[in-house]
Protein backbone atom coordinates (compact mmCIF):
# COMPACT_ATOMS: atom_id res chain seq x y z
CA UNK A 1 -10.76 1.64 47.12
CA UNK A 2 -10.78 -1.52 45.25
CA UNK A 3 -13.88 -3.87 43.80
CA UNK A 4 -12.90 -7.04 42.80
CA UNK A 5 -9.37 -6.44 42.91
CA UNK A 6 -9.73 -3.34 40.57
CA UNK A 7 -8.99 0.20 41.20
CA UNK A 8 -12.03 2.60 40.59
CA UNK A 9 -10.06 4.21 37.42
CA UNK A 10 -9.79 0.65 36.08
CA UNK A 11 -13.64 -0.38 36.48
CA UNK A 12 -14.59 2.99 35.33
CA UNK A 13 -13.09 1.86 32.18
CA UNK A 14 -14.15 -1.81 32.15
CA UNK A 15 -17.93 -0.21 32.58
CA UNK A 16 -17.46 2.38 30.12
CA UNK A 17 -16.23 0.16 27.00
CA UNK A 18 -18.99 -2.44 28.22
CA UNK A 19 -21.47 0.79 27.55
CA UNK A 20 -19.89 2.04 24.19
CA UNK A 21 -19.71 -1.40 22.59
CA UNK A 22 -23.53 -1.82 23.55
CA UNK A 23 -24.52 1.58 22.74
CA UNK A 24 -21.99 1.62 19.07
CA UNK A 25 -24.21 -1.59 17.84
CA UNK A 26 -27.51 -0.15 18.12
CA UNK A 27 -26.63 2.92 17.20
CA UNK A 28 -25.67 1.80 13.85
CA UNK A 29 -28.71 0.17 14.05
CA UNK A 30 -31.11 2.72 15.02
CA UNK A 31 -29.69 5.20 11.86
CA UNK A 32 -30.52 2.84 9.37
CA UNK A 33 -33.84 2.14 10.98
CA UNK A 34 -35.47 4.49 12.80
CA UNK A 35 -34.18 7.45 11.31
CA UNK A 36 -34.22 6.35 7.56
CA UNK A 37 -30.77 6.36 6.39
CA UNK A 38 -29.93 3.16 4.59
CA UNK A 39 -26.00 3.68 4.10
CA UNK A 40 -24.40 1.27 6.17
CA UNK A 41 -20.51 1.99 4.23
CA UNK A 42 -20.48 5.88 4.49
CA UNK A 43 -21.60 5.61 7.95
CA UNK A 44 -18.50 2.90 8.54
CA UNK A 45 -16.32 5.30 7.07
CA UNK A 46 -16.66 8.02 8.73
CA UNK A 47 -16.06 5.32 12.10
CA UNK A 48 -12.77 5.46 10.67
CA UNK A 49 -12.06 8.57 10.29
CA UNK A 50 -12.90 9.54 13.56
CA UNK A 51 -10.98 6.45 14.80
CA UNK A 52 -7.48 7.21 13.20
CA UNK A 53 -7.90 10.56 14.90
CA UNK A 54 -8.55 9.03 18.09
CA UNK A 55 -5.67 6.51 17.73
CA UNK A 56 -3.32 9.18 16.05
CA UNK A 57 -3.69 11.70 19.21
CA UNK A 58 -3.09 8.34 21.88
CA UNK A 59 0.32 7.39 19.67
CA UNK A 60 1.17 11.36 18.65
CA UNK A 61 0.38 10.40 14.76
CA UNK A 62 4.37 8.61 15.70
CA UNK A 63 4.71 5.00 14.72
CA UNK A 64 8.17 4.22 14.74
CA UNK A 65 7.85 0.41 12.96
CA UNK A 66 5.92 2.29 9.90
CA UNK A 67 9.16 3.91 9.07
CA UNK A 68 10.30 0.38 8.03
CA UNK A 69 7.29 -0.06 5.60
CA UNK A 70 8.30 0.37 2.29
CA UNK A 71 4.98 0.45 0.27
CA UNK A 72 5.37 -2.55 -1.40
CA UNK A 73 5.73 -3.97 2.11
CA UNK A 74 2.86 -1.82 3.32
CA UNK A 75 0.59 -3.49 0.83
CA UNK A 76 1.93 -7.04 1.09
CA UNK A 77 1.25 -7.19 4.63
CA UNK A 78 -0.79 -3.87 5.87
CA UNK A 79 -3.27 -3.88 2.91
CA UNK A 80 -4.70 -7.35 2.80
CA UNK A 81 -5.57 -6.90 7.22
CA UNK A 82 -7.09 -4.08 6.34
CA UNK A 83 -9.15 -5.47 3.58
CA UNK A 84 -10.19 -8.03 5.79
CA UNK A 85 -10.92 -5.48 8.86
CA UNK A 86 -13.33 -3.48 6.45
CA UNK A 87 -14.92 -6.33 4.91
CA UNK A 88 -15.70 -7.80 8.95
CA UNK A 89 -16.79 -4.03 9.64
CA UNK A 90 -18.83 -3.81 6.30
CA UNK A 91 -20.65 -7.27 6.47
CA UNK A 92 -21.57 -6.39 10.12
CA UNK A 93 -23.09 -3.01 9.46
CA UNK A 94 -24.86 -4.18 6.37
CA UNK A 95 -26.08 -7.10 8.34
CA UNK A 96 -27.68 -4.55 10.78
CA UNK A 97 -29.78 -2.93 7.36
CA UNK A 98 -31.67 -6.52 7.21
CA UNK A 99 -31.93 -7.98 11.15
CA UNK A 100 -32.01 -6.61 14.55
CA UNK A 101 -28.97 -6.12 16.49
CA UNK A 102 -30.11 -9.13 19.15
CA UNK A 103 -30.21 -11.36 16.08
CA UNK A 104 -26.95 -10.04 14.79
CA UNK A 105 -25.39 -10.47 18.27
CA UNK A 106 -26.44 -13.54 18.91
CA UNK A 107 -24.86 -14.70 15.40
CA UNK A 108 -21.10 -12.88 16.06
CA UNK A 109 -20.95 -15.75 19.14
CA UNK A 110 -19.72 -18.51 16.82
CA UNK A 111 -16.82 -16.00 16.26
CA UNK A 112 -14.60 -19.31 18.43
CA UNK A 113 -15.76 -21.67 15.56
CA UNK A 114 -14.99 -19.46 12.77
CA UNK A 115 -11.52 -18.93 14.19
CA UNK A 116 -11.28 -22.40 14.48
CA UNK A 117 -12.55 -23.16 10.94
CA UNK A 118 -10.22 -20.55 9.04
CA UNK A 119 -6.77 -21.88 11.04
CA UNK A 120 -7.68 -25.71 9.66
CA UNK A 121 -8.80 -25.02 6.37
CA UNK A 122 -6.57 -22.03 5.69
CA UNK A 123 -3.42 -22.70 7.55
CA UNK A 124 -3.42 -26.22 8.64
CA UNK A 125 -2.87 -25.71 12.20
CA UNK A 126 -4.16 -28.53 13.87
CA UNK A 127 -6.27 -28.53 17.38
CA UNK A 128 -7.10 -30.56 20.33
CA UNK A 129 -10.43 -32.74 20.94
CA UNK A 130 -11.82 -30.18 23.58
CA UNK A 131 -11.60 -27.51 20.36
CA UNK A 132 -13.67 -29.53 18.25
CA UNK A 133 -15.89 -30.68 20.43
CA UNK A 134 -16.62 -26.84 21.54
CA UNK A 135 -18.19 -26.48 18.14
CA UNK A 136 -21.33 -28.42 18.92
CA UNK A 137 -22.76 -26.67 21.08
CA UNK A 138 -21.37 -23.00 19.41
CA UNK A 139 -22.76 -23.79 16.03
CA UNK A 140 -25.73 -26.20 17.40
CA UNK A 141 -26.87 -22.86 19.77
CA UNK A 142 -26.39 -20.84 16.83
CA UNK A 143 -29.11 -22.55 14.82
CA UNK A 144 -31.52 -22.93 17.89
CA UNK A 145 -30.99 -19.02 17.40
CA UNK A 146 -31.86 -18.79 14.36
CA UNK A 147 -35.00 -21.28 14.57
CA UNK A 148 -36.40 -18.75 17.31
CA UNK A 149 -35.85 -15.64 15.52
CA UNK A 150 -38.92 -14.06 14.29
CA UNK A 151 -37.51 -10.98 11.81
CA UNK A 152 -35.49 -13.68 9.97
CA UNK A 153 -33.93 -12.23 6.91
CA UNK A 154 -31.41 -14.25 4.84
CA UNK A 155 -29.81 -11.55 3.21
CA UNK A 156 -28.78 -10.31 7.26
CA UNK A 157 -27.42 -13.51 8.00
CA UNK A 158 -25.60 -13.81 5.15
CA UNK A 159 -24.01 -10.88 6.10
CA UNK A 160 -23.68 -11.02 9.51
CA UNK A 161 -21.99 -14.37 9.05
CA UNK A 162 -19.51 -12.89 6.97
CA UNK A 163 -18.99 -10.55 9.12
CA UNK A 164 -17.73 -13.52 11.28
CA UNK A 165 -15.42 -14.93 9.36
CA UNK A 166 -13.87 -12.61 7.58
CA UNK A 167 -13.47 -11.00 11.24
CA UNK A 168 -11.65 -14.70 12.35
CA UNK A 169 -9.22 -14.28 8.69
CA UNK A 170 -8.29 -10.23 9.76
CA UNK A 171 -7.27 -11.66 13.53
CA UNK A 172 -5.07 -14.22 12.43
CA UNK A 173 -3.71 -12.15 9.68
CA UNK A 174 -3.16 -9.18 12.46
CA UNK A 175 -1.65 -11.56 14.81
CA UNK A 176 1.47 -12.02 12.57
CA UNK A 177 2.04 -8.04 12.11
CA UNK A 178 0.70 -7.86 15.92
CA UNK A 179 4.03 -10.35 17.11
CA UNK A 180 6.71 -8.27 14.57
CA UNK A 181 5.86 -4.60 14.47
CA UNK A 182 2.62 -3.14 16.21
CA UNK A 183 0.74 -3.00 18.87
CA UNK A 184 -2.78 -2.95 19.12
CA UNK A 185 -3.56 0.86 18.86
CA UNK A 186 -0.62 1.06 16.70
CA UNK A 187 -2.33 -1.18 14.59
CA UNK A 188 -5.70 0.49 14.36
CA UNK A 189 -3.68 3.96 13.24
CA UNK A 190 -1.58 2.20 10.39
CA UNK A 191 -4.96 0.14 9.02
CA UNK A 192 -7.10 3.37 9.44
CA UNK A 193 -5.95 4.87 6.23
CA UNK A 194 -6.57 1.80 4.13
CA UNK A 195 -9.67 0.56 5.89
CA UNK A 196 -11.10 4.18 5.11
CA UNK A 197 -10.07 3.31 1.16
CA UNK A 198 -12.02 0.50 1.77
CA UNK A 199 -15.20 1.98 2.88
CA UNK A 200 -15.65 5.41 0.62
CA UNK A 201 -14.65 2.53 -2.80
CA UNK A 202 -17.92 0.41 -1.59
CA UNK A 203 -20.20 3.27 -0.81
CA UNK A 204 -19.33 5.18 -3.97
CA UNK A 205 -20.11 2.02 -5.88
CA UNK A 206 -23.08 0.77 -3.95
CA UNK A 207 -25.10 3.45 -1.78
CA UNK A 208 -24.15 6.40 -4.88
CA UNK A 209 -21.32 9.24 -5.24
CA UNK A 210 -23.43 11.62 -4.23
CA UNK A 211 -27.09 10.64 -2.60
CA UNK A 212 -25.22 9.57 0.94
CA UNK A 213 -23.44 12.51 1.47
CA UNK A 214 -26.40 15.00 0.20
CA UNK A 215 -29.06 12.93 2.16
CA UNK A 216 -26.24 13.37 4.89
CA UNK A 217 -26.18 17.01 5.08
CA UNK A 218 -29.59 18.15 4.30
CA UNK A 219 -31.20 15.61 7.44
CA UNK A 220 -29.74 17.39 10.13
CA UNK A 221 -31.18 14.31 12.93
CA UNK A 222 -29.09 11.41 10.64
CA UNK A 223 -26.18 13.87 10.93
CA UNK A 224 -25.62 14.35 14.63
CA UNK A 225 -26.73 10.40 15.27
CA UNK A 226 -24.10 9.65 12.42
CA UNK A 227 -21.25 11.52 14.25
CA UNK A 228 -22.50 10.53 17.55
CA UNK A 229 -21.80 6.98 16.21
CA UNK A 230 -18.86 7.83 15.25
CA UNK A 231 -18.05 9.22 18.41
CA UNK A 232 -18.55 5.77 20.09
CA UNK A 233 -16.44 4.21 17.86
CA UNK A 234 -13.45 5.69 18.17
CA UNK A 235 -14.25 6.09 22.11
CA UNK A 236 -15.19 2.37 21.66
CA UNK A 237 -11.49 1.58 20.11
CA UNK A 238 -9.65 2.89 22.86
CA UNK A 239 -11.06 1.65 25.79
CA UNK A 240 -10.66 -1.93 24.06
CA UNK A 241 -6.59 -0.95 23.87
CA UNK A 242 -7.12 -0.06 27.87
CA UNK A 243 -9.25 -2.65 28.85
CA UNK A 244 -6.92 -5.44 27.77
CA UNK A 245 -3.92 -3.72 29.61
CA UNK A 246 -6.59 -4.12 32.71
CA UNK A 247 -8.15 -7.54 32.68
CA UNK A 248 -6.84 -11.30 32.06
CA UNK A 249 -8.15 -12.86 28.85
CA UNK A 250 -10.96 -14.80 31.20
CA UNK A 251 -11.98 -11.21 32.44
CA UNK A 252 -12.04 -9.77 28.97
CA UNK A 253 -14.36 -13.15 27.68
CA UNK A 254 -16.53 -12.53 30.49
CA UNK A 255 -17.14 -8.58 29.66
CA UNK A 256 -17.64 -10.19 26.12
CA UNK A 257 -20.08 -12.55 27.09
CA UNK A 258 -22.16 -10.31 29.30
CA UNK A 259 -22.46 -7.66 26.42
CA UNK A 260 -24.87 -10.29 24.10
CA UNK A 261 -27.99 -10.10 26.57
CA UNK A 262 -27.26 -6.21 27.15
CA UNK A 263 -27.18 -5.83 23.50
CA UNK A 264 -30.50 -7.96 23.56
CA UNK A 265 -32.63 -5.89 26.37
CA UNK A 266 -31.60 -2.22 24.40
CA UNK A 267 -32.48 -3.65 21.12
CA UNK A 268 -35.78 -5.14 22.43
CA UNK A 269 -36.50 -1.69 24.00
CA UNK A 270 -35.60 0.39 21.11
CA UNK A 271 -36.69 -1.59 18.48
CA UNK A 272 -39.92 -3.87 19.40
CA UNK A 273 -38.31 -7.14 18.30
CA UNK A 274 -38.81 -10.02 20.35
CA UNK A 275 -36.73 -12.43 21.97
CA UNK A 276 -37.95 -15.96 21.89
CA UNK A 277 -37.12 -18.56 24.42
CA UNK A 278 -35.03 -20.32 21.62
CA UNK A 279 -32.70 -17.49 21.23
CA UNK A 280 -32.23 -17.57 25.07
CA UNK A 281 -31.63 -21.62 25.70
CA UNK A 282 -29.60 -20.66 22.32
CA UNK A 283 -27.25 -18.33 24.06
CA UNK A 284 -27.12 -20.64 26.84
CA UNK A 285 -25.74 -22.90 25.04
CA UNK A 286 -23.67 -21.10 22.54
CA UNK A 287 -21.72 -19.36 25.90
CA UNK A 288 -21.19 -23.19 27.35
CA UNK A 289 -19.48 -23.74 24.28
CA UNK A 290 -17.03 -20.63 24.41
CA UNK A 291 -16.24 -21.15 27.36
CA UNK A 292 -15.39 -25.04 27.17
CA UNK A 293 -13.27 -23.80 24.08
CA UNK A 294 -11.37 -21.22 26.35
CA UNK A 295 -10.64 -22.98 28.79
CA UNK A 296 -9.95 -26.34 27.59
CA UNK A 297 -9.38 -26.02 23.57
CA UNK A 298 -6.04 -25.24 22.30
CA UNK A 299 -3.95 -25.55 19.38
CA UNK A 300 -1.51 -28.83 19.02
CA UNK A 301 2.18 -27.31 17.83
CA UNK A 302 4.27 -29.39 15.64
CA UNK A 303 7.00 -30.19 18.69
CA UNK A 304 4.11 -32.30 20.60
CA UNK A 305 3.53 -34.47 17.26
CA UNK A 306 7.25 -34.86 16.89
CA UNK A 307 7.16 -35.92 21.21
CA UNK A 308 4.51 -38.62 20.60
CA UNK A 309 6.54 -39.46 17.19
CA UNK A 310 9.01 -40.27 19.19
CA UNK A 311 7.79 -41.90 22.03
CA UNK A 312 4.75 -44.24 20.02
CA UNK A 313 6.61 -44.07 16.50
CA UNK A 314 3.27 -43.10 14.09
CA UNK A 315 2.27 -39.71 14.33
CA UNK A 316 -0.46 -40.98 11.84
CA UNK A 317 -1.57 -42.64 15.16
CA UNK A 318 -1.23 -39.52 17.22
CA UNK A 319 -4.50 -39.12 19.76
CA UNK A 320 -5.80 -35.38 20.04
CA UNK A 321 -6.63 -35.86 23.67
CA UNK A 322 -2.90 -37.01 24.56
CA UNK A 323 -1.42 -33.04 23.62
CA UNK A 324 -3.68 -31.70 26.51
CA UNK A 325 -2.79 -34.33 29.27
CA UNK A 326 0.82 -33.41 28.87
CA UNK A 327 -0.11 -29.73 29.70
CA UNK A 328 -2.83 -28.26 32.15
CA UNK A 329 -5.81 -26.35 30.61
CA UNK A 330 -5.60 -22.82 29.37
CA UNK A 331 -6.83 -20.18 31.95
């Protein structure tokens, strides 16, 4: 029996990381909040923890292309990923101590922008009109967001924002160790270790040595929600790994795009914030932006400035628009 073209096995598993990712955000969320526990770090670390065991049972704690790390080469190129993975996973779960998960949501949309923003700036990659003009209405929507949004907190923004971009520097860092050594849950495994470094550093500096773990342990409610959380992460992790294997990258955007307003209608009912009519015309518009970007926004490679170099002579000259006539639109 198929629906849509897709086995029951295969929307069983579209359904279920649509649920985890949904449920994972508001549970963080709903620790910090309802049930008093203000350690956003500890609580990210022990994600990890229970994700490396996830991932280390699905590859048989066996990845062949570690063997060729030497450490220095482990921290050349492992370490700084997984520096940036924490810091996106740390800024987003701090950001949830200081604003509502709707808020946050809406916010991690301009994810296309930052991604955009990082390859210019950082590595001088170099993008068609369609790209650009995709940011209007991402970053435009994103403020029409934040205009409506009636728990406002600056500190949470900042954060959440963060969370953002240092999420768009850790995916085009990964990509490079993604096309030369790992896969994705391979990936997940090796940065585990590090990102887990990463987390237990900042809570031991910032939420105490001691307080998060006792507080922990003696609140038996924070506990069980904690590795409940946990639970959904790692859960969360591997149906990601599946779902790609099972849907086109259209199909995956769309299961990304439908999660915001889930995420919205369980905050609202768990948490009593409100969702203004702004932050809804803002989504609107910050999803007809992503998906102009994805389908018609793409990077311009060196080769098609060398083409019109030598077809029009100036590639000082060279018109953004002309890369994407020569080639049909991204699906």
């Amino acid at each position: 029996m198929n629906i849509l073209g897709y086995t029951i096995g295969e929307v069983a598993i579209i359904v279920a990381n649509f649920t985890c990712n949904v449920a994972l955000v508001n549970s963080v969320k709903f620790i910090q909040y309802t049930l008093h526990y203000p350690y956003p770090l500890l609580i990210s670390a022990m994600h990890m923890v229970f994700s490396w065991l996830a991932c280390g049972v699905y590859v048989k704690f066996n990845v062949p292309a570690l063997r060729e790390y030497t450490f220095s080469r482990y921290m050349k190129e492992v370490f700084p990923v997984a520096a940036m993975a924490s810091a996106s996973i740390g800024c987003g779960n701090m950001a949830l101590k200081y604003i509502f998960p709707s808020f946050h949501e809406l916010l991690q949309q301009t994810s296309p922008a930052a991604q955009v923003l990082v390859c210019v700036l950082i590595y001088h990659q170099h993008y068609n009109l369609p790209t650009y003009l995709s940011m209007i209405p991402i970053c435009g929507g994103a403020i029409m967001c934040s205009g409506g949004e009636v728990n406002f907190n600056i500190i949470g923004v900042t954060f959440s924002i963060g969370a953002v971009l240092t999420r768009a520097l850790k995916n085009t860092m990964q990509s490079r160790l993604m096309t030369t050594s790992f896969t994705n849950i391979e990936l997940l495994y090796v940065l585990a270790p590090a990102n887990l470094f990463f987390f237990l550093t900042g809570s031991f500096l910032f939420e105490g040595l001691f307080e998060p773990t006792r507080q922990l342990i003696s609140t038996p409610n924070a506990l069980v929600a904690v590795v409940f959380s946990a639970l959904l992460a790692c859960t969360y992790n591997l149906l990601a790994f599946k779902m790609l294997q099972v849907l086109s990258p259209v199909g995956a955007m769309v299961v990304h795009t439908l999660k915001t307003p889930a995420t919205l209608m369980v905050s609202t009912l768990l948490f009593g914030n409100k969702i203004g009519i702004l932050q809804v015309l803002g989504f609107v518009v910050i999803t007809a932006g992503v998906y102009y970007y994805k389908n018609y926004g793409k990077e311009v490679k060196p080769e098609e400035y060398q083409k019109i170099d030598a077809s029009k002579g100036d590639p000082e000259e060279f018109d953004l628009e002309m890369a994407q006539r020569s080639e049909s639109p991204r699906s």
